[in-house]
PDB file of N, CA and C in Angstrom:
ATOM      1  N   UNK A   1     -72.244   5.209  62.179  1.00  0.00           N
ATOM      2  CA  UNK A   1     -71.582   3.917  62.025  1.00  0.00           C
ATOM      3  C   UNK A   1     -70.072   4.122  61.984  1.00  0.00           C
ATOM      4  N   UNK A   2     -69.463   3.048  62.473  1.00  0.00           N
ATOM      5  CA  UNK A   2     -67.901   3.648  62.415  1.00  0.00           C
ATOM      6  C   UNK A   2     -67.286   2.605  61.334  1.00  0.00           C
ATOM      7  N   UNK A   3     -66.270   2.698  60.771  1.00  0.00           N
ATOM      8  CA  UNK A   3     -65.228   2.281  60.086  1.00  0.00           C
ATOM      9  C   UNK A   3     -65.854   1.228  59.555  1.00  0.00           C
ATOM     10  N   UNK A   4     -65.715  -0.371  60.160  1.00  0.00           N
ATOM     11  CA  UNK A   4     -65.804  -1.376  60.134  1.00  0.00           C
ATOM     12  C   UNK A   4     -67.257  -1.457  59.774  1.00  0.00           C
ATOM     13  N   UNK A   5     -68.306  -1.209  59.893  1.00  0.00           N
ATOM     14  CA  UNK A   5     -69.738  -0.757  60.125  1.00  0.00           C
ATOM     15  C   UNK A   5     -70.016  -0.861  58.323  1.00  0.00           C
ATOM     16  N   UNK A   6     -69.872   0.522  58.295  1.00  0.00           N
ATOM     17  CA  UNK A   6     -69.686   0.806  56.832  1.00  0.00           C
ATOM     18  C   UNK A   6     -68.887   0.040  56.086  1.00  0.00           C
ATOM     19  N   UNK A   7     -67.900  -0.686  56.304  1.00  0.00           N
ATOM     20  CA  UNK A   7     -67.174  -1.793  55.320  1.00  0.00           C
ATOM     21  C   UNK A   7     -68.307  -3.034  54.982  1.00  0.00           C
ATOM     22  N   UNK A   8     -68.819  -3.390  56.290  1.00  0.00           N
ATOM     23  CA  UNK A   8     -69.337  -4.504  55.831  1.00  0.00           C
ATOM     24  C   UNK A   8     -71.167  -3.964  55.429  1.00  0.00           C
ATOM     25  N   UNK A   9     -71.428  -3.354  56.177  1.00  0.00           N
ATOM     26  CA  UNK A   9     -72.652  -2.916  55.477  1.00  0.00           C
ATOM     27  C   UNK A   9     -73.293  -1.514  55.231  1.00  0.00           C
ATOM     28  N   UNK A  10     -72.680  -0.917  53.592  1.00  0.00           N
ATOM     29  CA  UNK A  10     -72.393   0.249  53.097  1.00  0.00           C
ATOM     30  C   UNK A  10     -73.743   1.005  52.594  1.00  0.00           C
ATOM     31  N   UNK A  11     -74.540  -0.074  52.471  1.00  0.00           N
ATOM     32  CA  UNK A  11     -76.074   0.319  52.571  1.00  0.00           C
ATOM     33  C   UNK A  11     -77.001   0.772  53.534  1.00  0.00           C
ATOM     34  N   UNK A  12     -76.865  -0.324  54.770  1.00  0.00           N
ATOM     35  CA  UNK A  12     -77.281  -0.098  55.879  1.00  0.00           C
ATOM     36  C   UNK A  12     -78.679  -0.823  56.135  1.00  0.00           C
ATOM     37  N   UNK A  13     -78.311  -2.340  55.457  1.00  0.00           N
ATOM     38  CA  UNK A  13     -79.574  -2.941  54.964  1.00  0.00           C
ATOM     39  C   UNK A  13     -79.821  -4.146  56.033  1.00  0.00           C
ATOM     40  N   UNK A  14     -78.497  -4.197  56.668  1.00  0.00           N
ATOM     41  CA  UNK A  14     -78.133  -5.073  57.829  1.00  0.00           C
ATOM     42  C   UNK A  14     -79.353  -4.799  59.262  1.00  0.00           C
ATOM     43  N   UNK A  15     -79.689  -5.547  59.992  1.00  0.00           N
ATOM     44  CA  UNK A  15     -79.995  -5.701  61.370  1.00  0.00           C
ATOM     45  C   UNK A  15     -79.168  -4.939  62.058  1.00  0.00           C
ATOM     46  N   UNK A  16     -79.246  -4.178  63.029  1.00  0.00           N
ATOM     47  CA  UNK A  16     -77.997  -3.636  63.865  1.00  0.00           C
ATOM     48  C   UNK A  16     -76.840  -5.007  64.492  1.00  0.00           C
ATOM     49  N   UNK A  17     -77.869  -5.741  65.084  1.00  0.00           N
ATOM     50  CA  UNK A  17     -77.268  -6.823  65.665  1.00  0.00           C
ATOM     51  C   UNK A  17     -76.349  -7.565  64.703  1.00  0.00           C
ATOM     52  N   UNK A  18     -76.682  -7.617  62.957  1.00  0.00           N
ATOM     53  CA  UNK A  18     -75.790  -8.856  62.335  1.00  0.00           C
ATOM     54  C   UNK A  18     -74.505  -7.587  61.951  1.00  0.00           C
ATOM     55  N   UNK A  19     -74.726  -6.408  61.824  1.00  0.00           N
ATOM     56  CA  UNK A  19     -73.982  -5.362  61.357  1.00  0.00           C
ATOM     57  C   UNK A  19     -72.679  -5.261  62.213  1.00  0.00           C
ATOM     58  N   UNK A  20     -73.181  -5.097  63.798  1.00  0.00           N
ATOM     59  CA  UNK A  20     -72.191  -5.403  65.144  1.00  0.00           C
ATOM     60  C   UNK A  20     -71.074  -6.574  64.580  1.00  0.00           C
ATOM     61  N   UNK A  21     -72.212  -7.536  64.804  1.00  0.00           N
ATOM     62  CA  UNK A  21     -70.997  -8.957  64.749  1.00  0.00           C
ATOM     63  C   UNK A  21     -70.422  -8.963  63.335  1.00  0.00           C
ATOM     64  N   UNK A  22     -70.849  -8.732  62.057  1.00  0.00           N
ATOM     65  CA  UNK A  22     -69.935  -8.634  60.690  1.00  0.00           C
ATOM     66  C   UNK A  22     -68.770  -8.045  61.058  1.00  0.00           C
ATOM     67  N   UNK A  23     -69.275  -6.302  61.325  1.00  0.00           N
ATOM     68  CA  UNK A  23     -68.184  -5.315  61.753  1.00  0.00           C
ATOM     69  C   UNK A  23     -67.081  -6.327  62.767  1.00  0.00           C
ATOM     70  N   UNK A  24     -67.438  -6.641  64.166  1.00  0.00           N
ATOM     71  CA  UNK A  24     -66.263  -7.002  64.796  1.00  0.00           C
ATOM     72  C   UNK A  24     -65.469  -7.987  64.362  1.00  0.00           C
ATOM     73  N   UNK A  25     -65.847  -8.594  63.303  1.00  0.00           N
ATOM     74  CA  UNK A  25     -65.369 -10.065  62.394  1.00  0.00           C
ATOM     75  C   UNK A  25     -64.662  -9.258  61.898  1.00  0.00           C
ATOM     76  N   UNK A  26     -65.353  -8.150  60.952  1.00  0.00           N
ATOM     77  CA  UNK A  26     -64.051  -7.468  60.000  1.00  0.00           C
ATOM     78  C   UNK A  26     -62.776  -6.573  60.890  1.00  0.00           C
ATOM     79  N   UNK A  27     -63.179  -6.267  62.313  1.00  0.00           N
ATOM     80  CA  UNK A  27     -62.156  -5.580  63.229  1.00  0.00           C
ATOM     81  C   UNK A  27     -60.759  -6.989  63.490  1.00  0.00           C
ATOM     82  N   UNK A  28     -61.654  -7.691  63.714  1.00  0.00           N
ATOM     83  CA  UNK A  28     -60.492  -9.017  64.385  1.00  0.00           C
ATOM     84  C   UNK A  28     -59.633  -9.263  63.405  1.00  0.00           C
ATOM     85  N   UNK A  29     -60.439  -9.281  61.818  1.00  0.00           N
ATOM     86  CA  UNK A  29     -59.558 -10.333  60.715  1.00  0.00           C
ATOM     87  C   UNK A  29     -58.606  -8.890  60.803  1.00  0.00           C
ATOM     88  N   UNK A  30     -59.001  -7.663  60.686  1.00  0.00           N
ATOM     89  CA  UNK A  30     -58.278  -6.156  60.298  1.00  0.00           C
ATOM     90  C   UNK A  30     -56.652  -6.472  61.349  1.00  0.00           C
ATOM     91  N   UNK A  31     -57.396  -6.827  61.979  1.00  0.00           N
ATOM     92  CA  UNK A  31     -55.722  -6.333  63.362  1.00  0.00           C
ATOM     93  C   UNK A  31     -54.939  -7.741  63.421  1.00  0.00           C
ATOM     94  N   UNK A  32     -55.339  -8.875  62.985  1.00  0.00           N
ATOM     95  CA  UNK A  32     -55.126 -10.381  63.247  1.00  0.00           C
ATOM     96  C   UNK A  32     -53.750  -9.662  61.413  1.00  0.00           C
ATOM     97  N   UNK A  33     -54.911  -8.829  60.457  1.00  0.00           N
ATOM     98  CA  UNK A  33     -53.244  -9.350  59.427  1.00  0.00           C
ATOM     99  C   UNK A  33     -52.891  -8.335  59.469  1.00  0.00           C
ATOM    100  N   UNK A  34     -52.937  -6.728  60.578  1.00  0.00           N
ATOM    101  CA  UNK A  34     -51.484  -5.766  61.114  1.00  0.00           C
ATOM    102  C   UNK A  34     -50.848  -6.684  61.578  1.00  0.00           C
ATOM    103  N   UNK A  35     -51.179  -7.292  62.796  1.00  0.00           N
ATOM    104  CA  UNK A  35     -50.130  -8.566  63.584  1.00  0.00           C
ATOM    105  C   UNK A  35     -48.940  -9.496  62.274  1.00  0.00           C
ATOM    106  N   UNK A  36     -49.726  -9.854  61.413  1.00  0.00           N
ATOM    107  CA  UNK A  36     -48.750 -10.669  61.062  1.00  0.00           C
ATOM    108  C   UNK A  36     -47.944  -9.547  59.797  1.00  0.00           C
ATOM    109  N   UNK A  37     -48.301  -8.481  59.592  1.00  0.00           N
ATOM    110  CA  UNK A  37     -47.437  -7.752  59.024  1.00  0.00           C
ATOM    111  C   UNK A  37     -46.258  -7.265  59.454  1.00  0.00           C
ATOM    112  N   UNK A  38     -46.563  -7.000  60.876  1.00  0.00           N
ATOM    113  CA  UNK A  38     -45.519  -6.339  62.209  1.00  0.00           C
ATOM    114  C   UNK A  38     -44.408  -7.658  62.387  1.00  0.00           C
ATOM    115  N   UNK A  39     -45.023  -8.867  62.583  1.00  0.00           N
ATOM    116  CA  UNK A  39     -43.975  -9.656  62.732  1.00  0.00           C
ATOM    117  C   UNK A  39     -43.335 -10.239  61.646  1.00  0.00           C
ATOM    118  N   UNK A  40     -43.801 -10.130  60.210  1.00  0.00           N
ATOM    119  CA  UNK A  40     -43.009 -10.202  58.989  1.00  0.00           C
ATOM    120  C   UNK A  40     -42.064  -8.859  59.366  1.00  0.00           C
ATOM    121  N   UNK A  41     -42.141  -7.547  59.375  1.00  0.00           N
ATOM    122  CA  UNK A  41     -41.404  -6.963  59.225  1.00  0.00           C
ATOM    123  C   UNK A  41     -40.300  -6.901  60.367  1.00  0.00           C
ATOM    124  N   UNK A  42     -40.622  -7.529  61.504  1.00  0.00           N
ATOM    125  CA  UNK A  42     -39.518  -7.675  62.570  1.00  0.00           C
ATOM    126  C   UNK A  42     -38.861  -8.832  62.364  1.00  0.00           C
ATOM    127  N   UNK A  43     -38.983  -9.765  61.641  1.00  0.00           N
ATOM    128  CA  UNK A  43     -38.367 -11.039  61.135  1.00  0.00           C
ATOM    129  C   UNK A  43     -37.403 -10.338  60.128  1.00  0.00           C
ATOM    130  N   UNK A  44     -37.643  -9.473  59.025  1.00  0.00           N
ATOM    131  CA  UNK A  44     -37.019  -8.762  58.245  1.00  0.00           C
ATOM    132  C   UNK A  44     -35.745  -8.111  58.384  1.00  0.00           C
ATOM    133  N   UNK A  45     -35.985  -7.343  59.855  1.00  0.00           N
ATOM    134  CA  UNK A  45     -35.310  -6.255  60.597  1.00  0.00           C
ATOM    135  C   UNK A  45     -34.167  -7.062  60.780  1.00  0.00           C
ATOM    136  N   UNK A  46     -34.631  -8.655  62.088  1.00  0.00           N
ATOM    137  CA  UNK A  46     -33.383  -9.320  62.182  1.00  0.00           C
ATOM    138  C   UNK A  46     -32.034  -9.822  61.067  1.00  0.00           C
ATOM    139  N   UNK A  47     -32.526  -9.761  60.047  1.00  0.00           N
ATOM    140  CA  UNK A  47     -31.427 -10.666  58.819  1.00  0.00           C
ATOM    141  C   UNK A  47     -30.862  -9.218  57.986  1.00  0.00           C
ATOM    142  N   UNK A  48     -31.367  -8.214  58.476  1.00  0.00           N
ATOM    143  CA  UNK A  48     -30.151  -7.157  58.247  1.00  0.00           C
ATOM    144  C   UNK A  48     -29.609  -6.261  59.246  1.00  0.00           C
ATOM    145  N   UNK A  49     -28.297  -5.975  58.637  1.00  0.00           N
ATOM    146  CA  UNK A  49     -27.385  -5.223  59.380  1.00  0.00           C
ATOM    147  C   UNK A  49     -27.646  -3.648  59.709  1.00  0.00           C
ATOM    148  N   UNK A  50     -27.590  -3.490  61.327  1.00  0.00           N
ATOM    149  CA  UNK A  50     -27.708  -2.472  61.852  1.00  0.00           C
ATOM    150  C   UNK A  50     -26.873  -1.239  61.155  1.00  0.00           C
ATOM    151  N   UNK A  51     -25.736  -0.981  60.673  1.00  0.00           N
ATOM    152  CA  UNK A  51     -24.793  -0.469  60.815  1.00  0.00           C
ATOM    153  C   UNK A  51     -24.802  -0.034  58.967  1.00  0.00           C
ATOM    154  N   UNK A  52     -24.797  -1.230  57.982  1.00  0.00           N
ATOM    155  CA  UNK A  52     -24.749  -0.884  56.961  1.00  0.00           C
ATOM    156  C   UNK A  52     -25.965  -1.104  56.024  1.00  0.00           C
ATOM    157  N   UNK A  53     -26.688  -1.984  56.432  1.00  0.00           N
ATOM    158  CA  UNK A  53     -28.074  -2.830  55.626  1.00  0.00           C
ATOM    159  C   UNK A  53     -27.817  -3.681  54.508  1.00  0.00           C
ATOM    160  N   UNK A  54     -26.832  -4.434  55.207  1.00  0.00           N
ATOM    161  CA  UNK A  54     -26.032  -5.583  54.243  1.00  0.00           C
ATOM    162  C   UNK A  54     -26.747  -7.027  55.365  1.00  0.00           C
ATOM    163  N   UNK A  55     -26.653  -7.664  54.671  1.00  0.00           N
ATOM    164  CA  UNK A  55     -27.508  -9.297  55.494  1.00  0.00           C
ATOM    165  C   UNK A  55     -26.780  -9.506  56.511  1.00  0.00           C
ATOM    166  N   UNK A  56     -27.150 -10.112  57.252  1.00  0.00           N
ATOM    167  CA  UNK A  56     -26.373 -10.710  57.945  1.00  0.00           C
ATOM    168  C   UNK A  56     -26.892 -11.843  59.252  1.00  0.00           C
ATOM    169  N   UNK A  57     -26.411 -12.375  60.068  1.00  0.00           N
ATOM    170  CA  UNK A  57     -27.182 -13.538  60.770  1.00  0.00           C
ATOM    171  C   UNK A  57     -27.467 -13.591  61.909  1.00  0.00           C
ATOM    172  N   UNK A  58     -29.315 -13.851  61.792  1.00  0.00           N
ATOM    173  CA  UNK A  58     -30.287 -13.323  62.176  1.00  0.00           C
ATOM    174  C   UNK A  58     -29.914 -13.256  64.109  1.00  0.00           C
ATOM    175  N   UNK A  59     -28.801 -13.993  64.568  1.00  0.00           N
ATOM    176  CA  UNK A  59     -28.224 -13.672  66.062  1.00  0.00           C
ATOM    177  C   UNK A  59     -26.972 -12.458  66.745  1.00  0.00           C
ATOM    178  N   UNK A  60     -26.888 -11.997  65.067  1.00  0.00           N
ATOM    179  CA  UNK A  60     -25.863 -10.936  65.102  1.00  0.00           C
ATOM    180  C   UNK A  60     -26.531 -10.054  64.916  1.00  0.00           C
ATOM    181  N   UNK A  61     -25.877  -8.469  65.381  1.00  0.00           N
ATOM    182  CA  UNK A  61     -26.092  -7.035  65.641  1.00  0.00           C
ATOM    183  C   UNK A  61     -25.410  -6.258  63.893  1.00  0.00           C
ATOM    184  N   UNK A  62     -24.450  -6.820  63.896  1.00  0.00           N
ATOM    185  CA  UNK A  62     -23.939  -6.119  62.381  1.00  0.00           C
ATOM    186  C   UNK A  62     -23.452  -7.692  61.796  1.00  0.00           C
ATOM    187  N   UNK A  63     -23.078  -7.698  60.525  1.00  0.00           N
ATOM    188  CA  UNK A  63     -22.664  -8.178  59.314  1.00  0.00           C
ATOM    189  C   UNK A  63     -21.434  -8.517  59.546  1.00  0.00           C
ATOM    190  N   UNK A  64     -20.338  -9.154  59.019  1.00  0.00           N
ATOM    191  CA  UNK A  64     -18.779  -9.733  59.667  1.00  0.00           C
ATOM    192  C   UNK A  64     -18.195  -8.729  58.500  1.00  0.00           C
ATOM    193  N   UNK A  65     -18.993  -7.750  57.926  1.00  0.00           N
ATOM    194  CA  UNK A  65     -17.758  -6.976  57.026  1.00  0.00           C
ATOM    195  C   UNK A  65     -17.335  -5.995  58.176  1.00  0.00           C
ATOM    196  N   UNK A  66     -19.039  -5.160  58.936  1.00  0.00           N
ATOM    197  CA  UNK A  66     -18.719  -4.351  59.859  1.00  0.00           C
ATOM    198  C   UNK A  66     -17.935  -4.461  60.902  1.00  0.00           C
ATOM    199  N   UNK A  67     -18.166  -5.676  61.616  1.00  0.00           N
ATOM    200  CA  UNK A  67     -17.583  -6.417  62.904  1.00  0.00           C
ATOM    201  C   UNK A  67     -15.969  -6.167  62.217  1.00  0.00           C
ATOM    202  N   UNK A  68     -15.883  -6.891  61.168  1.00  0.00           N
ATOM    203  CA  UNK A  68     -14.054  -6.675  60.929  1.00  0.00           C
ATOM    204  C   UNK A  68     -13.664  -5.015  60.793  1.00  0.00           C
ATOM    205  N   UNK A  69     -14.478  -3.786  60.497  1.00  0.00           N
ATOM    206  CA  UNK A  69     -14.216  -2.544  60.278  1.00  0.00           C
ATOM    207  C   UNK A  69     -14.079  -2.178  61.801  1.00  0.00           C
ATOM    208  N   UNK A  70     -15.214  -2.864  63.010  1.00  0.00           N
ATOM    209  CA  UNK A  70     -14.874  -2.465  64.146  1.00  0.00           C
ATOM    210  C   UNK A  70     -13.666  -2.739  64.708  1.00  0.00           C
ATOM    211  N   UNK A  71     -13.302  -4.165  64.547  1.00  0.00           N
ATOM    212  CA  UNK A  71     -12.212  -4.923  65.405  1.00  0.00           C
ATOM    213  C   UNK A  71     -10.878  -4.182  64.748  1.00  0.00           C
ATOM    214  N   UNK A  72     -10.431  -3.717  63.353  1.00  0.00           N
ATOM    215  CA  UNK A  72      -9.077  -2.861  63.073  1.00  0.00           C
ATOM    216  C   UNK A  72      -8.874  -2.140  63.666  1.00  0.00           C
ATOM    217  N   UNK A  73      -7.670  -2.628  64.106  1.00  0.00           N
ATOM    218  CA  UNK A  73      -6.598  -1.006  64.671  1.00  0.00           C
ATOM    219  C   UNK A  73      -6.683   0.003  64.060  1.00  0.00           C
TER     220      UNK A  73
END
């Protein structure tokens, strides 16, 4: 039995057939909340700064402290 198999039926008391479809229920819900973890953490990524990891806005590359450290003579 693989992974998912054994999550949902650790006994092995299941039908093969209801064991399949539990398991792929528990595969879909499994990768459906990586997905929304990945895009919480890329939502995250945007509202900080590349350069220092100070906030900054979410259409900008660095923060306006950095941008002003770049733009000085």
């Amino acid at each position: 039995m693989d992974r998912f198999e054994r999550e949902v039926d650790p006994d092995g008391m299941l039908t093969p057939q209801e064991r399949a479809k539990r398991a792929e229920w528990a595969r879909k819900a499994h990768m459906q909340r990586m997905a929304m973890k990945s895009a919480a953490a890329r939502q995250r990524r945007k509202l900080i700064c590349q350069t220092c990891g100070h906030a900054k806005d979410p259409k900008a590359q660095r923060c306006p402290d950095c941008l002003n450290k770049i733009r000085e003579p």
